[in-house]
Protein backbone atom coordinates (compact mmCIF):
# COMPACT_ATOMS: atom_id res chain seq x y z
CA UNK A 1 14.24 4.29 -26.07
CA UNK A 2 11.06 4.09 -28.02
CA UNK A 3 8.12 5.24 -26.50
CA UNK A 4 5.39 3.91 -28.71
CA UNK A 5 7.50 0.35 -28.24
CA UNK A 6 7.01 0.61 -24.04
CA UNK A 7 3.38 1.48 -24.37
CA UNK A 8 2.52 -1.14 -27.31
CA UNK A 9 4.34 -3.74 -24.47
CA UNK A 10 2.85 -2.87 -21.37
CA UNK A 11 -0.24 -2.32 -23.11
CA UNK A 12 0.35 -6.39 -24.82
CA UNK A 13 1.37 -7.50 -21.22
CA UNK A 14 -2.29 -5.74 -19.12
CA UNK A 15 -4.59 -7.25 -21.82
CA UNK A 16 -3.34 -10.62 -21.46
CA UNK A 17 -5.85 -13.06 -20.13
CA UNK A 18 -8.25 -10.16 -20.31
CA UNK A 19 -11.99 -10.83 -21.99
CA UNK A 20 -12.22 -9.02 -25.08
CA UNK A 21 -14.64 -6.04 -23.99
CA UNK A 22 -14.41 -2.23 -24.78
CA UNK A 23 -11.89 -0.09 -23.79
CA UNK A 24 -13.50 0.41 -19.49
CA UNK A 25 -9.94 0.24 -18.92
CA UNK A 26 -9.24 3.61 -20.98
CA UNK A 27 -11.58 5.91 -19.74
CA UNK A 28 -8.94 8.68 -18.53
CA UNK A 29 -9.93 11.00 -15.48
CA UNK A 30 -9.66 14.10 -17.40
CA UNK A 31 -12.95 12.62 -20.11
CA UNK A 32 -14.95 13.47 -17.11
CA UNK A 33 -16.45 16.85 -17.07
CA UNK A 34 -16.82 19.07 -14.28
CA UNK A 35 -20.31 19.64 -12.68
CA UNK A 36 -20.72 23.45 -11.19
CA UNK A 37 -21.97 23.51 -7.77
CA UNK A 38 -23.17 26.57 -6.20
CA UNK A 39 -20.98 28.49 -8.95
CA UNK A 40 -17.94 26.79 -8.10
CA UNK A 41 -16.18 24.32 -10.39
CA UNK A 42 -16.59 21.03 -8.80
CA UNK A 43 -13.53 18.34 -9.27
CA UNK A 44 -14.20 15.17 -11.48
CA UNK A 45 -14.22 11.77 -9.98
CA UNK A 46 -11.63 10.17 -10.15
CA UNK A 47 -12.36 7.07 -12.30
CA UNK A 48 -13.52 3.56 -10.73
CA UNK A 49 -11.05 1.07 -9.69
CA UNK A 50 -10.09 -0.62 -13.09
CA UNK A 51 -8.86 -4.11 -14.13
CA UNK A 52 -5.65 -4.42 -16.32
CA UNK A 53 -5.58 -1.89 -18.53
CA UNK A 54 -3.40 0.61 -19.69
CA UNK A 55 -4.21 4.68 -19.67
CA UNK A 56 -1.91 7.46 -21.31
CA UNK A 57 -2.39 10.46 -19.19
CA UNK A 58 -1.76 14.07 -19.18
CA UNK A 59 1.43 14.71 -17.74
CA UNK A 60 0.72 18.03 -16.60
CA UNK A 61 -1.74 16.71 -14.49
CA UNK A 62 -0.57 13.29 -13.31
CA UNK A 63 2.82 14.00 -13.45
CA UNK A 64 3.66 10.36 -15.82
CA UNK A 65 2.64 9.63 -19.20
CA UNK A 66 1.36 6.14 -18.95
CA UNK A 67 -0.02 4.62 -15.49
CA UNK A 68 -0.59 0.88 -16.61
CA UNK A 69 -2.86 -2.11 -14.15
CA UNK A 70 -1.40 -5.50 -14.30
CA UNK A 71 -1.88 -8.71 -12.50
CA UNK A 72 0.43 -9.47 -9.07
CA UNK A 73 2.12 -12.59 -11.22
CA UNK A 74 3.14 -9.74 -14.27
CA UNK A 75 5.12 -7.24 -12.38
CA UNK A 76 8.51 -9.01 -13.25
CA UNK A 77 7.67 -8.81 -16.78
CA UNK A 78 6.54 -5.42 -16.75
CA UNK A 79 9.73 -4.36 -14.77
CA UNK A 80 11.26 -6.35 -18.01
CA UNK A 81 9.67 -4.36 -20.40
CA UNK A 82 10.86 -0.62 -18.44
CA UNK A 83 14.33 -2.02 -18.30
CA UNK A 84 14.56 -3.19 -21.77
CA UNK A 85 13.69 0.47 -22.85
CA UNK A 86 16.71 1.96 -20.33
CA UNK A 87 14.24 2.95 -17.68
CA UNK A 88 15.17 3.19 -14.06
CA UNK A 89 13.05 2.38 -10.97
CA UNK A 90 12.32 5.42 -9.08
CA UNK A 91 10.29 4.27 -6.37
CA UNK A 92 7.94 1.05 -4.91
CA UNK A 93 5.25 1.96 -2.65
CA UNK A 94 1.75 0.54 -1.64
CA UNK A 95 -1.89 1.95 -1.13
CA UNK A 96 -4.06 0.34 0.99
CA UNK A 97 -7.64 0.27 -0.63
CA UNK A 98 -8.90 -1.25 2.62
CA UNK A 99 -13.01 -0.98 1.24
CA UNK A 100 -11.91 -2.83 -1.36
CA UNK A 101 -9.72 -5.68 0.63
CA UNK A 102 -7.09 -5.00 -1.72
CA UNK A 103 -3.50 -3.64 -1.26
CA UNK A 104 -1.83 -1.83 -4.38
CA UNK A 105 1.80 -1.82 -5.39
CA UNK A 106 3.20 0.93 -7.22
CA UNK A 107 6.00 1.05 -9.46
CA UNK A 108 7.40 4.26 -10.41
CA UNK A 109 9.46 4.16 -13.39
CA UNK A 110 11.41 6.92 -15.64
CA UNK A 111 13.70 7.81 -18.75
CA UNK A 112 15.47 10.86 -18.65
CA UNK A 113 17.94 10.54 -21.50
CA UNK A 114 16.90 13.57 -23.62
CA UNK A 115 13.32 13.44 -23.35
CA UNK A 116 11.15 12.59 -20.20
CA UNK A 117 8.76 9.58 -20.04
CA UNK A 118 7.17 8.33 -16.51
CA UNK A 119 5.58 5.16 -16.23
CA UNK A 120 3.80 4.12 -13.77
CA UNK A 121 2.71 0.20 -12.53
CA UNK A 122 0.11 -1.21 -10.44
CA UNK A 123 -0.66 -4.31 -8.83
CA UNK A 124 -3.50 -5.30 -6.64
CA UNK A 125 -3.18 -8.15 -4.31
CA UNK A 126 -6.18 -9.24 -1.78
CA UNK A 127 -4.69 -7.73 1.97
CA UNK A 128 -5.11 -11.25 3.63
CA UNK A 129 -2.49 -12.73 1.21
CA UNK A 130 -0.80 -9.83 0.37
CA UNK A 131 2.22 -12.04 -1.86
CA UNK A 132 3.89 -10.05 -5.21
CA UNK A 133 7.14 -11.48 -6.43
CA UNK A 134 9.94 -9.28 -6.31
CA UNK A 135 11.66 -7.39 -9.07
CA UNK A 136 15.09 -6.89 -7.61
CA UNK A 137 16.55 -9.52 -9.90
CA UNK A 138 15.40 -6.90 -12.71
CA UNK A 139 16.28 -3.83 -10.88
CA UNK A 140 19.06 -4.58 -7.77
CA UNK A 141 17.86 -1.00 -6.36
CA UNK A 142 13.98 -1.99 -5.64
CA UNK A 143 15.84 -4.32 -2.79
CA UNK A 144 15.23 -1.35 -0.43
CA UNK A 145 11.69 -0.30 -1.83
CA UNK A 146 10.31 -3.32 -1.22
CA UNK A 147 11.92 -3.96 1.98
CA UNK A 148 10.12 -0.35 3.61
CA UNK A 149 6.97 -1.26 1.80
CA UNK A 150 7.02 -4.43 3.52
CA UNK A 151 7.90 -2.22 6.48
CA UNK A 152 5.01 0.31 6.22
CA UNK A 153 2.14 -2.37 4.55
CA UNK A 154 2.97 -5.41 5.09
CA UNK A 155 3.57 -6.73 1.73
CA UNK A 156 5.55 -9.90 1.30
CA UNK A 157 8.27 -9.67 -2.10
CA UNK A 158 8.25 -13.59 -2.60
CA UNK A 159 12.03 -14.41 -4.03
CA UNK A 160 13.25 -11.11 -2.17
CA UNK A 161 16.77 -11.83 -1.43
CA UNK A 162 16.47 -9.94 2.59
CA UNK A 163 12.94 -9.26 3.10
CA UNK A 164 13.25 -8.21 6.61
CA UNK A 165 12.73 -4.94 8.46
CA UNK A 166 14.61 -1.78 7.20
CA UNK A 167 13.29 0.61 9.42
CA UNK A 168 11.17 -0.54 12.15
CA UNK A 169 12.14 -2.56 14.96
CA UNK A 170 12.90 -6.28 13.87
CA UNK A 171 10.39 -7.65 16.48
CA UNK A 172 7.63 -5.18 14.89
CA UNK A 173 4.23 -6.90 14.76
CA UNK A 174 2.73 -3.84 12.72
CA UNK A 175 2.77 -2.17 9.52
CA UNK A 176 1.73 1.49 10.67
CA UNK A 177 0.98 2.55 6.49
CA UNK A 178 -2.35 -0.21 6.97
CA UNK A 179 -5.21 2.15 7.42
CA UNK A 180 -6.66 0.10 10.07
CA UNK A 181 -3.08 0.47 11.87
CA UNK A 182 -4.63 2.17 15.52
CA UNK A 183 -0.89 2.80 16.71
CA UNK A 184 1.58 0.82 18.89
């Protein structure tokens, strides 16, 4: 596996389509300082929503090496690129960025042969059409990731060979993970 290879990809894959502009996309959490107040060290923001773009982060403190935006219609090819390099999915989850309208789909992603490297995907989709096509015909395994995100959020893995419920009730009518889920 070649590391510079993955990130030159993914990298190739979040700037397509994109207007040539300067690097907004790059602008790492840890380039922000951190403002004292009262005497106590005061957290940075975390950084703004971004468009596709691709960060390399400090592992230490994000726990991956690269966390990479794409669009909804590039996470096959980005699942592609992870697999190529003898990744393996670790986990698919969603974040509901309900200000925003948006849901987010996370890809976790990770080569442990000798040494470590943890990538990270996302995908926005609006929440009112909340459509991503599926990846398990790259990895077989995300058939259950997707099937509890669609559980928890709602999300709908168009091509998903059983996308049905895993672990709620089959007659469910809610996705309890939606943060505007008020209970059953």
């Amino acid at each position: 596996m070649n590391k510079a290879n993955v990130i030159q990809e993914l990298k190739a894959l979040a700037s397509e389509g994109m207007p040539e502009e300067p690097e907004v996309a790059a602008v790492a959490e840890e380039a922000a300082p951190e403002a004292e107040e009262g005497g106590k060290a005061k957290k940075a923001a975390p950084p703004e929503p971004r468009k596709n773009g691709l960060l390399e982060v400090d592992y230490a403190r994000r726990g991956v090496h690269v966390d990479v935006q794409v669009a909804a219609d590039q996470v096959v090819r980005a699942a592609e690129i992870v697999d190529a390099a003898g990744m393996t999915l670790e986990a698919v989850t969603g974040v509901d960025w309900i200000n925003d309208k948006e849901l987010e789909v996370v890809y976790d992603y990770a080569y442990t042969g000798g040494e470590c490297f943890r990538v990270v995907v996302r995908a926005r989709i609006p929440r009112d059409e909340a459509n991503i096509p599926t990846i398990t015909e790259v990895f077989a395994g995300a058939n259950w990731h997707e099937r509890e995100t669609f559980d928890f959020f709602g999300i709908n893995f168009e091509g998903h060979p059983q996308l049905e419920y895993l672990l709620l009730p089959e007659d469910c009518d809610f996705h309890p993970l939606l943060k505007d889920f008020k209970g059953c």
